[in-house]
C-alpha atoms as a PDB file:
ATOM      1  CA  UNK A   1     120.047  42.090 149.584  1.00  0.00           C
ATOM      2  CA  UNK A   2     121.458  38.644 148.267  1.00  0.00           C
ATOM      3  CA  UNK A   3     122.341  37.999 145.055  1.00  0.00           C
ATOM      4  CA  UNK A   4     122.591  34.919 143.229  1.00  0.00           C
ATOM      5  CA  UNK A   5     125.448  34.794 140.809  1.00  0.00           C
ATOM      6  CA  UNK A   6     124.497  31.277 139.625  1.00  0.00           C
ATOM      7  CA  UNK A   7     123.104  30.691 135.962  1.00  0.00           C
ATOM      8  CA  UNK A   8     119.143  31.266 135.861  1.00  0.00           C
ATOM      9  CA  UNK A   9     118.486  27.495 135.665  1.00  0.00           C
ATOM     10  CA  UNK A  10     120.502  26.315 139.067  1.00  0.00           C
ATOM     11  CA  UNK A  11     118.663  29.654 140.947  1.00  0.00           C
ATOM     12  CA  UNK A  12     115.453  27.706 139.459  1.00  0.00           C
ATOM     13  CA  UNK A  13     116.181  24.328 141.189  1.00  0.00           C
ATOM     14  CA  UNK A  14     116.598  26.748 144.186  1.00  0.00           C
ATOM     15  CA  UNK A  15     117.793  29.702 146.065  1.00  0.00           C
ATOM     16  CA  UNK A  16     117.856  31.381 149.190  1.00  0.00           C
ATOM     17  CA  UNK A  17     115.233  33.321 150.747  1.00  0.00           C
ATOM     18  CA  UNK A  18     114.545  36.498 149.156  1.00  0.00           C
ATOM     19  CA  UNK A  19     117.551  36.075 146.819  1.00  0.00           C
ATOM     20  CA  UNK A  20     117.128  37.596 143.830  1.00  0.00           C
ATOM     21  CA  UNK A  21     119.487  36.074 140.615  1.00  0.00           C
ATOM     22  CA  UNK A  22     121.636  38.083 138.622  1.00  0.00           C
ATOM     23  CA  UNK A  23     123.880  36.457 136.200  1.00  0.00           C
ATOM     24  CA  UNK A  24     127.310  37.034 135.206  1.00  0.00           C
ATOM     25  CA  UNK A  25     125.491  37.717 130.998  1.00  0.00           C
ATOM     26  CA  UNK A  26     124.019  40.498 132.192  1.00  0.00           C
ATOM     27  CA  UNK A  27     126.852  42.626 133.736  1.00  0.00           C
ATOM     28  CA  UNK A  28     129.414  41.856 130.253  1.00  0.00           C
ATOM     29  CA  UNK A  29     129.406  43.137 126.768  1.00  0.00           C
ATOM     30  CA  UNK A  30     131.126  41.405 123.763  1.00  0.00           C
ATOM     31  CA  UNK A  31     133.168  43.294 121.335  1.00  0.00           C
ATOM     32  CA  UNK A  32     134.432  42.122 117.676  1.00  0.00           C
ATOM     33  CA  UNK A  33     137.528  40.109 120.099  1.00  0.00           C
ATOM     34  CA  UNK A  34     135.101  38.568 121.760  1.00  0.00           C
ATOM     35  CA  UNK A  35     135.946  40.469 124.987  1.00  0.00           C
ATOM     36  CA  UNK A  36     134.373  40.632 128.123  1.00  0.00           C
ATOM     37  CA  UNK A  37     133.826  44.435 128.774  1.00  0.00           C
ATOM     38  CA  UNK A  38     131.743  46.147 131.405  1.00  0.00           C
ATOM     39  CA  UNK A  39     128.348  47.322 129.982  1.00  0.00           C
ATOM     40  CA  UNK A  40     127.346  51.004 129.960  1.00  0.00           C
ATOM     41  CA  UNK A  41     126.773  52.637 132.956  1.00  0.00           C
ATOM     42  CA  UNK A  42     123.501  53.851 131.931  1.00  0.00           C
ATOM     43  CA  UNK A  43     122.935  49.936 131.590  1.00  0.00           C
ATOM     44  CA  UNK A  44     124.269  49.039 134.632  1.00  0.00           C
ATOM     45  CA  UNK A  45     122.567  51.788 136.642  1.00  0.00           C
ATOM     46  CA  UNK A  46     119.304  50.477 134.707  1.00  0.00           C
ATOM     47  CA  UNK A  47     120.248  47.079 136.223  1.00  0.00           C
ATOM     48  CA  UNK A  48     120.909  47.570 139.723  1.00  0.00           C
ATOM     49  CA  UNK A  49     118.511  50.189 139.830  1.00  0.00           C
ATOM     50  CA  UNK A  50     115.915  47.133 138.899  1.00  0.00           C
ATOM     51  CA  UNK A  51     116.911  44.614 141.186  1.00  0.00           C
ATOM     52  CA  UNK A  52     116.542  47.724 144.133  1.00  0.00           C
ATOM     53  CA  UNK A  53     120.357  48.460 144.667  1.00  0.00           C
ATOM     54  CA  UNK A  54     121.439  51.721 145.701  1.00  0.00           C
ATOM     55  CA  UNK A  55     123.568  53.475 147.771  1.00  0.00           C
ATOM     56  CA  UNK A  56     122.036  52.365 150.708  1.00  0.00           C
ATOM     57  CA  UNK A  57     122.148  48.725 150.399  1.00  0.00           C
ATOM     58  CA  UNK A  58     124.459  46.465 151.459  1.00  0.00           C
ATOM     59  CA  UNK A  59     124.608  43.366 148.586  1.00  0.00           C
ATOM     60  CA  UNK A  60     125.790  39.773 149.477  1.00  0.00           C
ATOM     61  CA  UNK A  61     126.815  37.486 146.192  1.00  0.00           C
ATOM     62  CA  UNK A  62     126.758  34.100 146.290  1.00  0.00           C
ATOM     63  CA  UNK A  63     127.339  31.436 143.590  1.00  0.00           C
ATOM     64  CA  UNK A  64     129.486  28.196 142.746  1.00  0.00           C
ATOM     65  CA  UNK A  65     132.860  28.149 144.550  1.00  0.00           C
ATOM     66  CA  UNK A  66     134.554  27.382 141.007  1.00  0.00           C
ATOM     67  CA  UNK A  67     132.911  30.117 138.807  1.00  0.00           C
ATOM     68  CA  UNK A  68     134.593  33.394 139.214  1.00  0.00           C
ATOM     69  CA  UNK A  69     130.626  34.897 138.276  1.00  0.00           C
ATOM     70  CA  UNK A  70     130.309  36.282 141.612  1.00  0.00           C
ATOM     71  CA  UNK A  71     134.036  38.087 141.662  1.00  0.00           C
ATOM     72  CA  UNK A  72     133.205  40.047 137.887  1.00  0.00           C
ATOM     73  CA  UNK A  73     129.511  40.928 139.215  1.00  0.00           C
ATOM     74  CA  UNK A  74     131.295  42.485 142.555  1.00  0.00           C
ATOM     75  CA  UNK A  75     133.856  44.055 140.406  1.00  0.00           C
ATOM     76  CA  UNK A  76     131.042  45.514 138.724  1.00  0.00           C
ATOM     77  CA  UNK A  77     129.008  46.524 141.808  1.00  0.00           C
ATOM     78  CA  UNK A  78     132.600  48.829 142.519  1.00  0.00           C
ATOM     79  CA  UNK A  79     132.750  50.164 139.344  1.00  0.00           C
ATOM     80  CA  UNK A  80     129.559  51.633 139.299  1.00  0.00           C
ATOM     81  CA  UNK A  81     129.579  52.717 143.011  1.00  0.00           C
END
């Protein structure tokens, strides 16, 4: 399964085969600080559970080289597993 980290609009302009995208908005939560906290894990399972991830799967993220999206949306991908 491939993942594209990118923001929705680049993915638009185009993607690899079969990628599916997943943005770096949809993995974060904002508190009152304006922190970047993981969502819920009933929210992330929701989420993953979507896109078809499981246990089973192995998931490939790519993105821009510059934009650590990728590197919080793996982080994430541990978390929950």
């Amino acid at each position: 399964m491939i993942l594209d980290t990118r923001p929705k609009t680049m993915f638009l302009y185009g993607h690899l085969h079969n990628a599916q995208s997943l943005s770096v908005d949809k993995v974060i939560r904002f508190d009152q600080f304006g922190s970047n906290l993981v969502i819920e894990l009933e929210k992330i399972t929701e989420l993953f559970s979507s896109l078809g991830i499981n246990e089973t799967k192995t998931v490939v993220l790519i993105g821009d080289s510059m934009d650590p999206s990728a590197a919080r949306i793996a982080w994430t991908l541990i978390f929950w597993s």
